[in-house]
C-alpha atoms as a PDB file:
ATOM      1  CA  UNK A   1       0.000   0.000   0.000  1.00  0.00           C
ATOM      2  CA  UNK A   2       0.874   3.422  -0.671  1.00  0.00           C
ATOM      3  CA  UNK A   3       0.778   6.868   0.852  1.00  0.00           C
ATOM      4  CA  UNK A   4      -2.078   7.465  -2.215  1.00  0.00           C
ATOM      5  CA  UNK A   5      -3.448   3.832  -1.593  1.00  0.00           C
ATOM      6  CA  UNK A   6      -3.773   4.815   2.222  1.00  0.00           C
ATOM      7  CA  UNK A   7      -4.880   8.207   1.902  1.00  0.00           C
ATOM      8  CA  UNK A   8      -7.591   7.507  -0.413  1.00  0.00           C
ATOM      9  CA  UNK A   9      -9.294   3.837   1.410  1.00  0.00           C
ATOM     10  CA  UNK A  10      -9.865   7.034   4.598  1.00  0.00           C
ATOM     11  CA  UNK A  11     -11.325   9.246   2.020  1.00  0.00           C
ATOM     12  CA  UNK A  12     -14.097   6.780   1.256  1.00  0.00           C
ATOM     13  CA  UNK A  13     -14.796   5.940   4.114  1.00  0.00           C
ATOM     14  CA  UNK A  14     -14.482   9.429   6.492  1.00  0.00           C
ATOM     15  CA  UNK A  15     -14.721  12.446   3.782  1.00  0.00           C
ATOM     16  CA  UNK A  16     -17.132  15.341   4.637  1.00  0.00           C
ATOM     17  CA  UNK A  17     -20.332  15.574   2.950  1.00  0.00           C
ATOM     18  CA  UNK A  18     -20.143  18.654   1.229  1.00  0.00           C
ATOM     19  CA  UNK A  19     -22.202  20.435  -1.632  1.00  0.00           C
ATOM     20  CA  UNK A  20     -19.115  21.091  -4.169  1.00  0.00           C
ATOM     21  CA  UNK A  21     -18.382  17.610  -4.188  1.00  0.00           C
ATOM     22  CA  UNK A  22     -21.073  16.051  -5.094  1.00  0.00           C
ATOM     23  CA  UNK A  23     -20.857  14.277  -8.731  1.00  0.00           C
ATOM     24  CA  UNK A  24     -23.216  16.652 -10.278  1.00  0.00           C
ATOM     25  CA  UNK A  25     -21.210  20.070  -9.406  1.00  0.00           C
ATOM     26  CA  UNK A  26     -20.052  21.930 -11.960  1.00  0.00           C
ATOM     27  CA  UNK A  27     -16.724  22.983 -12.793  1.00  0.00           C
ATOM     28  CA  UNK A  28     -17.778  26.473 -12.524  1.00  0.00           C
ATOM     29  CA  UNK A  29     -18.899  25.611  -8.483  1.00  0.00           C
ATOM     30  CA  UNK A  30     -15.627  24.178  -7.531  1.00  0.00           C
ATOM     31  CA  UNK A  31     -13.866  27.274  -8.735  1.00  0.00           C
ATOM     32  CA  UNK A  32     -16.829  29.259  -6.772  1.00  0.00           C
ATOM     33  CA  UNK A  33     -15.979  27.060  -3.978  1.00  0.00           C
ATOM     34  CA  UNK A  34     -12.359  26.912  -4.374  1.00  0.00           C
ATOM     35  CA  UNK A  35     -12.117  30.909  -3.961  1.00  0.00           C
ATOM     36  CA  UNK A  36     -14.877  30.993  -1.131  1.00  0.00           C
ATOM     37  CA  UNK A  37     -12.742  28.707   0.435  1.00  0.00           C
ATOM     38  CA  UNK A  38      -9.931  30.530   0.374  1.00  0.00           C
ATOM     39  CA  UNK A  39      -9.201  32.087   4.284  1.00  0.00           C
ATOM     40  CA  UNK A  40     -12.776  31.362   5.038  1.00  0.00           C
ATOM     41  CA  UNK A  41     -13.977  27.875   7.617  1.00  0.00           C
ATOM     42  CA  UNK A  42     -15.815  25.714   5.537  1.00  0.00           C
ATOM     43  CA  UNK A  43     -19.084  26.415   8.091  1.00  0.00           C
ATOM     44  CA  UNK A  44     -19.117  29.562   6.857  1.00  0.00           C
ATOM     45  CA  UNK A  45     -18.480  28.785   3.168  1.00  0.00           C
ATOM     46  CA  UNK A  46     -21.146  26.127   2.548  1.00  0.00           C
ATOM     47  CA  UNK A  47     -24.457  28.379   3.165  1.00  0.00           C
ATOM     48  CA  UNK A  48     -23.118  31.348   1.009  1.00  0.00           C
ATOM     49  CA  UNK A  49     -22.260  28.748  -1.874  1.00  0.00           C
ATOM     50  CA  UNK A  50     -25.563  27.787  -1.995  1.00  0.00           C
ATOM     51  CA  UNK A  51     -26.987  30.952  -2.373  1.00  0.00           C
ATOM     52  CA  UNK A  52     -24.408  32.133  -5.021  1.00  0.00           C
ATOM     53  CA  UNK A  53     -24.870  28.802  -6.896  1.00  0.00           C
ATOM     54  CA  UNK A  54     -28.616  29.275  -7.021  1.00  0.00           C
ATOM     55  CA  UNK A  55     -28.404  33.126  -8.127  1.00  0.00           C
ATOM     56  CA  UNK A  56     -25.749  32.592 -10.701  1.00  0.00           C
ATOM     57  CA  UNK A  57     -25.672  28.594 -11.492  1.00  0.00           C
ATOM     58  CA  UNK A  58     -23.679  29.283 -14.735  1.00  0.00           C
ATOM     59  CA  UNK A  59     -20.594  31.920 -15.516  1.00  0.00           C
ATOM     60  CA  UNK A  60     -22.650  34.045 -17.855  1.00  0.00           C
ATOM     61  CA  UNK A  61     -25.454  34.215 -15.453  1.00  0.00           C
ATOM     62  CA  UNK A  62     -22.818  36.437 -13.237  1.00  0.00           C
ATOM     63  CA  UNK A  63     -20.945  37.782 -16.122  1.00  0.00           C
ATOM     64  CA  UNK A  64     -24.686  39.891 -17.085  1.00  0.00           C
ATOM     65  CA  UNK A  65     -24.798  41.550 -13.949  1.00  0.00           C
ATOM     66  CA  UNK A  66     -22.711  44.053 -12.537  1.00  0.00           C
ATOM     67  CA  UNK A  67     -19.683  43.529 -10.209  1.00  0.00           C
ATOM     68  CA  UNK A  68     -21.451  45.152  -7.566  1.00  0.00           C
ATOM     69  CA  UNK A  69     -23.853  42.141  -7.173  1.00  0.00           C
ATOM     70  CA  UNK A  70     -21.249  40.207  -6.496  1.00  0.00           C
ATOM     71  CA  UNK A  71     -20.001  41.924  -3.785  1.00  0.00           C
ATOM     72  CA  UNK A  72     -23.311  42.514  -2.152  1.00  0.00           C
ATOM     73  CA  UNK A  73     -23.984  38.637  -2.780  1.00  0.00           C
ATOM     74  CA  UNK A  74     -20.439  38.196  -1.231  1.00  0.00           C
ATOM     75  CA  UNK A  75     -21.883  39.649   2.066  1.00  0.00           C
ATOM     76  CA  UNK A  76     -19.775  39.166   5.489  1.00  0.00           C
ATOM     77  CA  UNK A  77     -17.206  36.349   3.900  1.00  0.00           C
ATOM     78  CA  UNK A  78     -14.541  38.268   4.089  1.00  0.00           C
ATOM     79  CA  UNK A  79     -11.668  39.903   1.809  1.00  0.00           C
ATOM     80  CA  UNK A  80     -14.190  40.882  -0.777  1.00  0.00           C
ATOM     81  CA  UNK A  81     -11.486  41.557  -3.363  1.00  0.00           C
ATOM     82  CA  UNK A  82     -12.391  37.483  -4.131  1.00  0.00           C
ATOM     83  CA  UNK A  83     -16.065  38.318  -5.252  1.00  0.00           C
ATOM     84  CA  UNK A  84     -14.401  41.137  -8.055  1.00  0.00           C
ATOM     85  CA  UNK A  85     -11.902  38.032  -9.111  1.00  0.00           C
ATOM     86  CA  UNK A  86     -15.142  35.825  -9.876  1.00  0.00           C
ATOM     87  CA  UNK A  87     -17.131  38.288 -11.545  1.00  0.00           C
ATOM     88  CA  UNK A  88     -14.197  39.256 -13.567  1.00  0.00           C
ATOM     89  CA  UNK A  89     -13.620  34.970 -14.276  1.00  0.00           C
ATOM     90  CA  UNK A  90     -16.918  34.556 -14.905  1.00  0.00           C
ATOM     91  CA  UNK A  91     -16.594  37.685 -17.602  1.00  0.00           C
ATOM     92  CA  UNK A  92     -13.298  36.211 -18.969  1.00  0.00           C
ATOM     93  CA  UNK A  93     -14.836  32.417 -19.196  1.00  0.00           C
ATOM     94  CA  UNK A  94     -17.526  34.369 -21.276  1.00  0.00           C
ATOM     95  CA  UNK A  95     -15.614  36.172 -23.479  1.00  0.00           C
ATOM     96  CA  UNK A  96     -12.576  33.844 -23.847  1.00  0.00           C
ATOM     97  CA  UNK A  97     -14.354  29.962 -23.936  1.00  0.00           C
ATOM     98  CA  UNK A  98     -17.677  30.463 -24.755  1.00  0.00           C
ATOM     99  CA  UNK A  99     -19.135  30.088 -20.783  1.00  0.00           C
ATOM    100  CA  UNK A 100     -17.744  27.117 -19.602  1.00  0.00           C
ATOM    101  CA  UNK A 101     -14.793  26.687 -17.387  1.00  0.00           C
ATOM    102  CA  UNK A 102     -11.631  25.551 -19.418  1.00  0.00           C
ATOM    103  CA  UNK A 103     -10.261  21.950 -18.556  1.00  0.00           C
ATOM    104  CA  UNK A 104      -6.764  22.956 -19.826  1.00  0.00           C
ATOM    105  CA  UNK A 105      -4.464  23.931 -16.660  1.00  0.00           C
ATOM    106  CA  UNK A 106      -2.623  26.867 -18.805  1.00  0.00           C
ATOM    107  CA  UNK A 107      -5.950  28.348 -19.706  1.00  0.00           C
ATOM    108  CA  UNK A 108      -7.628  28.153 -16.082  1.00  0.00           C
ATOM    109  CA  UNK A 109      -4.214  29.870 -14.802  1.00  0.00           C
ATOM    110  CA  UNK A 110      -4.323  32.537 -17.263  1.00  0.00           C
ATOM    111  CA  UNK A 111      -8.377  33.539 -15.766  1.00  0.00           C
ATOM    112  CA  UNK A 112      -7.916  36.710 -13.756  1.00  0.00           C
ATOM    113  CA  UNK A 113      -7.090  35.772  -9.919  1.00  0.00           C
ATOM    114  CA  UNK A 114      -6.591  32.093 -10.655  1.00  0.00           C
ATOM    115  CA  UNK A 115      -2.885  31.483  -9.364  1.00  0.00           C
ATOM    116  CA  UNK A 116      -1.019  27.812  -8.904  1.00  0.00           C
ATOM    117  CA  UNK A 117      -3.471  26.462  -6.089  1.00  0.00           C
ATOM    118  CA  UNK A 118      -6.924  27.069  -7.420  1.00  0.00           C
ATOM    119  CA  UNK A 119      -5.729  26.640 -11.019  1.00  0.00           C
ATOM    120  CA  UNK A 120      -4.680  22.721 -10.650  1.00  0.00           C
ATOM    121  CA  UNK A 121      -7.686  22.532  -7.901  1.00  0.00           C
ATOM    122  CA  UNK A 122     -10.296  22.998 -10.326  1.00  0.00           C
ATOM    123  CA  UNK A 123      -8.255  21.074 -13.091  1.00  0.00           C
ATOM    124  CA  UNK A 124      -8.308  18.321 -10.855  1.00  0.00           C
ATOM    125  CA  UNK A 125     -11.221  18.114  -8.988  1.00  0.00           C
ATOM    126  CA  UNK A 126     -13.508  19.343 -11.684  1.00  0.00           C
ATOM    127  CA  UNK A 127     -11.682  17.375 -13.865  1.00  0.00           C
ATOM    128  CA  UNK A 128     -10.191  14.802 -12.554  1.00  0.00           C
ATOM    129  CA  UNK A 129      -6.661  15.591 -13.835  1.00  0.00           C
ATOM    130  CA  UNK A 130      -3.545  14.727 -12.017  1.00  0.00           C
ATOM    131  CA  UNK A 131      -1.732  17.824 -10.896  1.00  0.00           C
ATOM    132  CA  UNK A 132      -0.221  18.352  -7.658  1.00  0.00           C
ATOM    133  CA  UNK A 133      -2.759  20.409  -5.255  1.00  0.00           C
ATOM    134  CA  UNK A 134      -0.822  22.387  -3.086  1.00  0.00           C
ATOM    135  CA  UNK A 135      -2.653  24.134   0.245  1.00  0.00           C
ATOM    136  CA  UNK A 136      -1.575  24.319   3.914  1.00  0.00           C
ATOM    137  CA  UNK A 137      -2.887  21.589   4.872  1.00  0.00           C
ATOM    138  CA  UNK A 138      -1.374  19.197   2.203  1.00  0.00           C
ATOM    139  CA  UNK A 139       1.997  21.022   2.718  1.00  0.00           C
ATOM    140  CA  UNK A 140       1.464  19.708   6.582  1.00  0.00           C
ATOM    141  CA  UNK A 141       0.746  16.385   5.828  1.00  0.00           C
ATOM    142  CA  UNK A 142       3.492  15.980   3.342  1.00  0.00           C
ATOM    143  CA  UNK A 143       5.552  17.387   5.636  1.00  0.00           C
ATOM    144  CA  UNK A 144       5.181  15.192   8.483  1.00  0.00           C
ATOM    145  CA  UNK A 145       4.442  12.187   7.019  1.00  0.00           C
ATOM    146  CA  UNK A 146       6.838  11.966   4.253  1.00  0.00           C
ATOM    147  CA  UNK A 147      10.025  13.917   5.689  1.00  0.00           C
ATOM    148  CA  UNK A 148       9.171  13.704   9.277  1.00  0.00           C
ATOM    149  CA  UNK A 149       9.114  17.118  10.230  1.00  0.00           C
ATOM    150  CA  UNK A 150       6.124  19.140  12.413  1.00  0.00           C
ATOM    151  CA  UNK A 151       5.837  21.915   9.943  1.00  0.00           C
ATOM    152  CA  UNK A 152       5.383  22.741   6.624  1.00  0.00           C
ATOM    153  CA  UNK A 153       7.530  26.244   5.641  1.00  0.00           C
ATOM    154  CA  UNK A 154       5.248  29.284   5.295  1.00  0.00           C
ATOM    155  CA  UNK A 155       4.360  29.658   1.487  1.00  0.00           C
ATOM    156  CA  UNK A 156       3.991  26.699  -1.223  1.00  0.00           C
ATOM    157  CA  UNK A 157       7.744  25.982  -3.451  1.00  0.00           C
ATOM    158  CA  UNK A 158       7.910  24.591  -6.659  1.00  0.00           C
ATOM    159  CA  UNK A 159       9.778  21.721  -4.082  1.00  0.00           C
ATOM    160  CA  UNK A 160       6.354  21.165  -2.472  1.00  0.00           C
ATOM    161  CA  UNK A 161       4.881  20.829  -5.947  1.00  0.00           C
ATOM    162  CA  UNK A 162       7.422  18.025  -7.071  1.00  0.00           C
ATOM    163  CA  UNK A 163       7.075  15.990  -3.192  1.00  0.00           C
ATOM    164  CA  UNK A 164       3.009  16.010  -3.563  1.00  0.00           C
ATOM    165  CA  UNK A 165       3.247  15.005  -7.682  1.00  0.00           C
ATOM    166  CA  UNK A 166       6.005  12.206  -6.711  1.00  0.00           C
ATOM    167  CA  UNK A 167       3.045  10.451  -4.134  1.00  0.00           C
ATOM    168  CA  UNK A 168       0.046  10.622  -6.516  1.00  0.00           C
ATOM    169  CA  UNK A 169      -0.514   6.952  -8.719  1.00  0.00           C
ATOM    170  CA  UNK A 170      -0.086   7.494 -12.309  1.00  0.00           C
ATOM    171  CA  UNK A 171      -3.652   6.883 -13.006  1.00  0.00           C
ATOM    172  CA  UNK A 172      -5.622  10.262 -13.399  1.00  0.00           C
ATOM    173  CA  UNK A 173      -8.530   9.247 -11.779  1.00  0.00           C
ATOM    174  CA  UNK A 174      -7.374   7.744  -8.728  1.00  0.00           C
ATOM    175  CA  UNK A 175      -4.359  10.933  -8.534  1.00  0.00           C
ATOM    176  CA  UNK A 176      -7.276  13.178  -8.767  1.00  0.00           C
ATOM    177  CA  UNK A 177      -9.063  11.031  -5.639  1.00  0.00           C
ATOM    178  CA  UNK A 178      -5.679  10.982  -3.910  1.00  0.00           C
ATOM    179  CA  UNK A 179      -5.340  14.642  -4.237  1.00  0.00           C
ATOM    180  CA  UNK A 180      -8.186  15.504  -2.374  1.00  0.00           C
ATOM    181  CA  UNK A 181      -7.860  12.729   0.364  1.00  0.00           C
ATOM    182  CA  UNK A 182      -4.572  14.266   1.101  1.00  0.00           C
ATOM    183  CA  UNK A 183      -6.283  17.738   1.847  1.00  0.00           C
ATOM    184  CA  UNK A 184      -9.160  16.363   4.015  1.00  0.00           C
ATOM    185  CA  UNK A 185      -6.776  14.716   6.050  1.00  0.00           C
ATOM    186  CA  UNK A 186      -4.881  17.950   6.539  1.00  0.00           C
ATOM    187  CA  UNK A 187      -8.153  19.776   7.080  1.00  0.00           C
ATOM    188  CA  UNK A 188      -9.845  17.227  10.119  1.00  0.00           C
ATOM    189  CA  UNK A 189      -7.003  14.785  11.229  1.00  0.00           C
ATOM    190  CA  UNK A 190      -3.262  16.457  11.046  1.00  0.00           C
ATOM    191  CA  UNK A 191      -4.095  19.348  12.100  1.00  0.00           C
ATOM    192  CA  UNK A 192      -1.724  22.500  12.991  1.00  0.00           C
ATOM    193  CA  UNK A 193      -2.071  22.573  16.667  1.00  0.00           C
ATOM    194  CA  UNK A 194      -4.147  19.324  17.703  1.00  0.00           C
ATOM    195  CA  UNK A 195      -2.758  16.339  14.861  1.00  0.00           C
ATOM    196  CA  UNK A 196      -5.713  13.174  15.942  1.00  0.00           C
ATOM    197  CA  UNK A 197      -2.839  11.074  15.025  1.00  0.00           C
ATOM    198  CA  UNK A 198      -4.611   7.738  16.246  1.00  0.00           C
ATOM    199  CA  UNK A 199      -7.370   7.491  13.680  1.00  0.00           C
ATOM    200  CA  UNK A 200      -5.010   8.840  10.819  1.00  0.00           C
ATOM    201  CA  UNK A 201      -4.337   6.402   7.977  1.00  0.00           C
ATOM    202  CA  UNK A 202      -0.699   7.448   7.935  1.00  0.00           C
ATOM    203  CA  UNK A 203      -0.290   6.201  11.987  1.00  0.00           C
ATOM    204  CA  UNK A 204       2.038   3.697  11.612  1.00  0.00           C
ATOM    205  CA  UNK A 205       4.222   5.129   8.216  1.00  0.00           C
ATOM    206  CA  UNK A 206       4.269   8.647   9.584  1.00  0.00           C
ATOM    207  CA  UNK A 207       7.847   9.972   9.663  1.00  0.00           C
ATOM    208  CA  UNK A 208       7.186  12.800  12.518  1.00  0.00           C
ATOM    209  CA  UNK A 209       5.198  10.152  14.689  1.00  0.00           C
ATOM    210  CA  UNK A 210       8.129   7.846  14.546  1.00  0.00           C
ATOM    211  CA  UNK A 211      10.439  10.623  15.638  1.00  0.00           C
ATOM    212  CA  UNK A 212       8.500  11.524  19.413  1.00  0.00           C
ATOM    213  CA  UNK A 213       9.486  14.832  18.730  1.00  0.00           C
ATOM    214  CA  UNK A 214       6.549  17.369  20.020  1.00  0.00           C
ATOM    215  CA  UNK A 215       4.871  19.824  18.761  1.00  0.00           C
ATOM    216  CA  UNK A 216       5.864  23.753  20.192  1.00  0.00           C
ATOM    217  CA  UNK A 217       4.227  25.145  22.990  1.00  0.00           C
ATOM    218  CA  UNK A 218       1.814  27.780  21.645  1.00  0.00           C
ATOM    219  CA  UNK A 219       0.401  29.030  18.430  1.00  0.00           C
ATOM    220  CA  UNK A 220       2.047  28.317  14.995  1.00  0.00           C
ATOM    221  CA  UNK A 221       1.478  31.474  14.802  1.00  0.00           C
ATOM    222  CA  UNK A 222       0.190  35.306  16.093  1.00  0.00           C
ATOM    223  CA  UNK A 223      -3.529  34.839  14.940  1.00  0.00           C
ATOM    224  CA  UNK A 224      -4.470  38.011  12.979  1.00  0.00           C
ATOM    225  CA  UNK A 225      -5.972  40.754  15.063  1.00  0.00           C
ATOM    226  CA  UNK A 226      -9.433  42.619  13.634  1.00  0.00           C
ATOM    227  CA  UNK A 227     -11.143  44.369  15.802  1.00  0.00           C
ATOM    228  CA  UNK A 228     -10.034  48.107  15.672  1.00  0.00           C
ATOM    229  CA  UNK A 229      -7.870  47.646  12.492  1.00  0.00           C
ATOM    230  CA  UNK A 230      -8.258  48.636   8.876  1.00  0.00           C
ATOM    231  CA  UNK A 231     -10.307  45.817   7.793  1.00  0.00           C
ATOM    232  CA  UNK A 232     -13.008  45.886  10.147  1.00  0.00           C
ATOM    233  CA  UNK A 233     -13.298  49.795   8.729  1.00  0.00           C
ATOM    234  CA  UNK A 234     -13.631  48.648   5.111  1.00  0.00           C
ATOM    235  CA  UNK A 235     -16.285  45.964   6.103  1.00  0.00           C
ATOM    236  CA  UNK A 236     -18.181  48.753   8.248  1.00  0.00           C
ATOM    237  CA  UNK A 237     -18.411  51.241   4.959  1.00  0.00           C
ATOM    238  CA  UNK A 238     -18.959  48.352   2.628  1.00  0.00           C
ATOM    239  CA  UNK A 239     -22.054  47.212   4.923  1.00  0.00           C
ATOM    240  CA  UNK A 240     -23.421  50.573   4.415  1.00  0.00           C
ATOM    241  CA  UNK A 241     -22.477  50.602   0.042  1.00  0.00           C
ATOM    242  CA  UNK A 242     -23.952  47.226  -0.070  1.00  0.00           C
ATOM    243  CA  UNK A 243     -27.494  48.156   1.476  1.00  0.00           C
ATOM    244  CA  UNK A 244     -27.727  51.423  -0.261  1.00  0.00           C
ATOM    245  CA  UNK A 245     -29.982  52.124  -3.126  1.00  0.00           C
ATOM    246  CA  UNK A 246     -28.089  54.486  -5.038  1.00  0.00           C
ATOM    247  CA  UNK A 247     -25.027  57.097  -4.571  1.00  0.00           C
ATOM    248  CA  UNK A 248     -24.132  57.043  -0.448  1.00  0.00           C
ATOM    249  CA  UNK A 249     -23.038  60.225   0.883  1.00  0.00           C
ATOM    250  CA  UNK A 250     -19.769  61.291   2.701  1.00  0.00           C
ATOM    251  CA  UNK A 251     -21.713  61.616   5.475  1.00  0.00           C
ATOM    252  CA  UNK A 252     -23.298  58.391   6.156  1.00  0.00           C
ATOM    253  CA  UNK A 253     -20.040  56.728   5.517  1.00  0.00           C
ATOM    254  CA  UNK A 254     -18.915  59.297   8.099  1.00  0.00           C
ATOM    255  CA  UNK A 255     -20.669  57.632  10.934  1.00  0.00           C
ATOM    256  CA  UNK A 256     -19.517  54.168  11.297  1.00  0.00           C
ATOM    257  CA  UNK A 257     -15.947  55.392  12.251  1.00  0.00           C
ATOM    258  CA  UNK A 258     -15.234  57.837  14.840  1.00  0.00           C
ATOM    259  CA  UNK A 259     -11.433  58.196  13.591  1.00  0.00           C
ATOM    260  CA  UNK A 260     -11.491  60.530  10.573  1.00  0.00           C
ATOM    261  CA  UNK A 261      -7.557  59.677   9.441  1.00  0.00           C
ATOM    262  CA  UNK A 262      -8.291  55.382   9.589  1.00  0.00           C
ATOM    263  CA  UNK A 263     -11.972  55.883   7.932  1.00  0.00           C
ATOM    264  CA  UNK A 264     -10.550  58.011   5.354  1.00  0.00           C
ATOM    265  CA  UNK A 265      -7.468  55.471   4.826  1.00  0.00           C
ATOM    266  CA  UNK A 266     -10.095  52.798   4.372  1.00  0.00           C
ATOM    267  CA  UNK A 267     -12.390  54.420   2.285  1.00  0.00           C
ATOM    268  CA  UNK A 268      -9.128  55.381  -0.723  1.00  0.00           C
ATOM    269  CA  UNK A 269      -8.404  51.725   0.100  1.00  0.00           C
ATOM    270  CA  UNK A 270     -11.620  50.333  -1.282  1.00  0.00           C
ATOM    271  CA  UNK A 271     -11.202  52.797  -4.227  1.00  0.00           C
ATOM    272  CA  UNK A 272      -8.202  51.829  -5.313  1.00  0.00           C
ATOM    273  CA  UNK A 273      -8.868  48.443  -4.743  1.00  0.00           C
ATOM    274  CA  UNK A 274     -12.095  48.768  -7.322  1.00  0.00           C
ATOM    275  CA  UNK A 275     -14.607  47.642  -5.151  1.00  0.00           C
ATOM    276  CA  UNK A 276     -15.910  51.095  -4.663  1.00  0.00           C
ATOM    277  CA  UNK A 277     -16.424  53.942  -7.209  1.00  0.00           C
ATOM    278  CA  UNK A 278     -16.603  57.938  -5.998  1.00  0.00           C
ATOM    279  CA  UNK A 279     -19.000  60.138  -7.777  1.00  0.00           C
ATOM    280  CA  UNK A 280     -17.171  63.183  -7.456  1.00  0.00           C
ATOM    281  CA  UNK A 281     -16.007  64.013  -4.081  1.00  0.00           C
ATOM    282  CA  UNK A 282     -18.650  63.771  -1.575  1.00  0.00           C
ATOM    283  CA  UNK A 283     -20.617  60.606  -3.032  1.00  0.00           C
ATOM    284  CA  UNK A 284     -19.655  56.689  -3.554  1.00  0.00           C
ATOM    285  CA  UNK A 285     -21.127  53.850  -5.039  1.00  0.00           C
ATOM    286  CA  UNK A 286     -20.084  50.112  -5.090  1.00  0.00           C
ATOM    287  CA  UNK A 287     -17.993  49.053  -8.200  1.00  0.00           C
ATOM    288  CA  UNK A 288     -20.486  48.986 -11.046  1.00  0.00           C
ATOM    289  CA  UNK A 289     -23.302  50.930  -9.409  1.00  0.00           C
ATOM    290  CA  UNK A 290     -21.954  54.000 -11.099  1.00  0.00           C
ATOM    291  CA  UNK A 291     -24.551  55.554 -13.630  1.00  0.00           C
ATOM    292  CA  UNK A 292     -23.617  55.460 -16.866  1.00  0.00           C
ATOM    293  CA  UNK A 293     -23.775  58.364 -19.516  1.00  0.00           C
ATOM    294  CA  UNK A 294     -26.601  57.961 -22.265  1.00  0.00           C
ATOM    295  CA  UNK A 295     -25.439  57.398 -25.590  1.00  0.00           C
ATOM    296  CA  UNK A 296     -24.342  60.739 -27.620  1.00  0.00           C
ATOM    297  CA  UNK A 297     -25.624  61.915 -30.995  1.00  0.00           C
ATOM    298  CA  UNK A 298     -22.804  63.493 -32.968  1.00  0.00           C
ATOM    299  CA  UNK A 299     -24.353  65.781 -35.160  1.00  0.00           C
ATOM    300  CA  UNK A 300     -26.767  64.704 -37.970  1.00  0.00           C
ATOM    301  CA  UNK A 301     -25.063  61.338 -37.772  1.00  0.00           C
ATOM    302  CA  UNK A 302     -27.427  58.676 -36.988  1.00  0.00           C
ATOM    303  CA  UNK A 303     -24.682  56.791 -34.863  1.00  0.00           C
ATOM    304  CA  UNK A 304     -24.323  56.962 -30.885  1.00  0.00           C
ATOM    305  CA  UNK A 305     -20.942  55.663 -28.921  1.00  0.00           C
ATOM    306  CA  UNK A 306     -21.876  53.996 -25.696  1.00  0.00           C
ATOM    307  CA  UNK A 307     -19.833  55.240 -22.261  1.00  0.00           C
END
């Protein structure tokens, strides 16, 4: 038996029942669910999946509405710069392969805001392609199963790439299974801080187990702090853009932070980030809310140029 072999007889029998895996998902929901997914529990995930996959089943079904839908839709998941990357995939998938979700890795890569991870995710568990998937938790298990050591380093290295590719079987079908297996065990038995090492299929073959060495006291690391810092102002004024009907005034932006310098810091960082638009100076809109100027007659020409 192998670590694949291993890795995927636990799948079967232990893997979470969850909406994005189910045989009739689309390739277009495990990209949804792939970038959801992304710093965000899987609790909090599967309900606002559901809703997005019933407003906007298909890529062109998002691609027809503005971007601002999609961050309203987005709601309180978090880094909301991830609901502008779909709307802008589902616009690319339009334009560039007709509406559906490419199957080629190159092409999926070269979507806006697809990078190495969610690229070879969809590829593979849309698709069932074998690529090497690459997240935190696979880096973990690889790491302490294969070269026996607690920790993975803190980013994903063409290195990690090569280890996870060398353990897959050469089959597609059952690398594609393995590939996933390998991330649910990372995600609900080898944990960061609390590894249920007893019931993992790896027990007896893990390299770190047969060392004794223990875990470090403490956090793997200084969780991230929110309350009071820039981000919780950008989800305050987006609350108020994304329940507004129309252009929002200074002023009622104004009054969900009582620190004029941060607020105002937070506000230019939405602009520039796109996700809001200013109407002049004193008025803002979410990205896409913006009115538009009516076509212009030039003349006696029958023609008009849309703006």
């Amino acid at each position: 038996m192998t670590f694949a072999d291993d890795a995927i007889a636990w799948f079967d029998r232990n893997a979470r029942d969850l909406p994005w895996r189910e045989p009739t998902t689309t390739a277009w929901g495990v990209l949804v669910s792939e970038v959801m997914l992304q710093q965000t529990p899987v609790v909090r995930v599967e309900p606002a999946w559901r809703s997005w996959m019933t407003r906007w089943p298909t890529p062109a079904d998002l691609a027809a509405e503005p971007p601002s839908e999609a961050i309203r839709m987005w709601g309180r998941l978090g880094y909301p710069r991830r609901a502008m990357r779909l709307h802008a995939c589902a616009v690319a998938i339009v334009e560039r392969h007709g509406g559906r979700v490419p199957d080629d890795l190159e092409q999926l890569l070269a979507l806006p805001g697809v990078g190495t991870y969610t690229g070879r995710a969809v590829a593979t568990f849309a698709y069932g392609q074998r690529h090497p998937v690459v997240d935190t938790n696979v880096r973990r298990v690889v790491s302490r199963a294969v070269e026996g050591k607690p920790d993975a380093g803190a980013s994903t290295t063409a290195a990690d790439l090569v280890a996870v590719e060398d353990l897959l079987p050469a089959d597609e079908a059952l690398a594609a299974r393995a590939s996933i297996a390998f991330m649910e065990i990372g995600a609900i038995v080898c944990t960061a801080r609390a590894p249920r090492c007893t019931v993992c299929p790896f027990e007896t073959a893990c390299a770190w187990r047969a060392t004794g060495e223990k875990l470090p006291e403490g956090p793997s690391r200084k969780p991230q702090r929110y309350a009071g810092t820039d981000r919780q102002v950008r989800g305050l004024l987006l609350e108020v853009l994304r329940h507004a009907h129309g252009p929002v005034p200074r002023q009622r932006l104004d009054v969900v932070w009582p620190d004029d310098v941060q607020r105002a810091r937070a506000l230019a960082g939405l602009v520039e980030d796109g996700l809001v638009e200013p109407l002049g100076a004193e008025n803002f809109v979410l990205a896409g809310d913006a009115p538009r100027t009516a076509p212009t007659r030039w003349g006696g020409d029958d023609q008009s140029i849309r703006v």
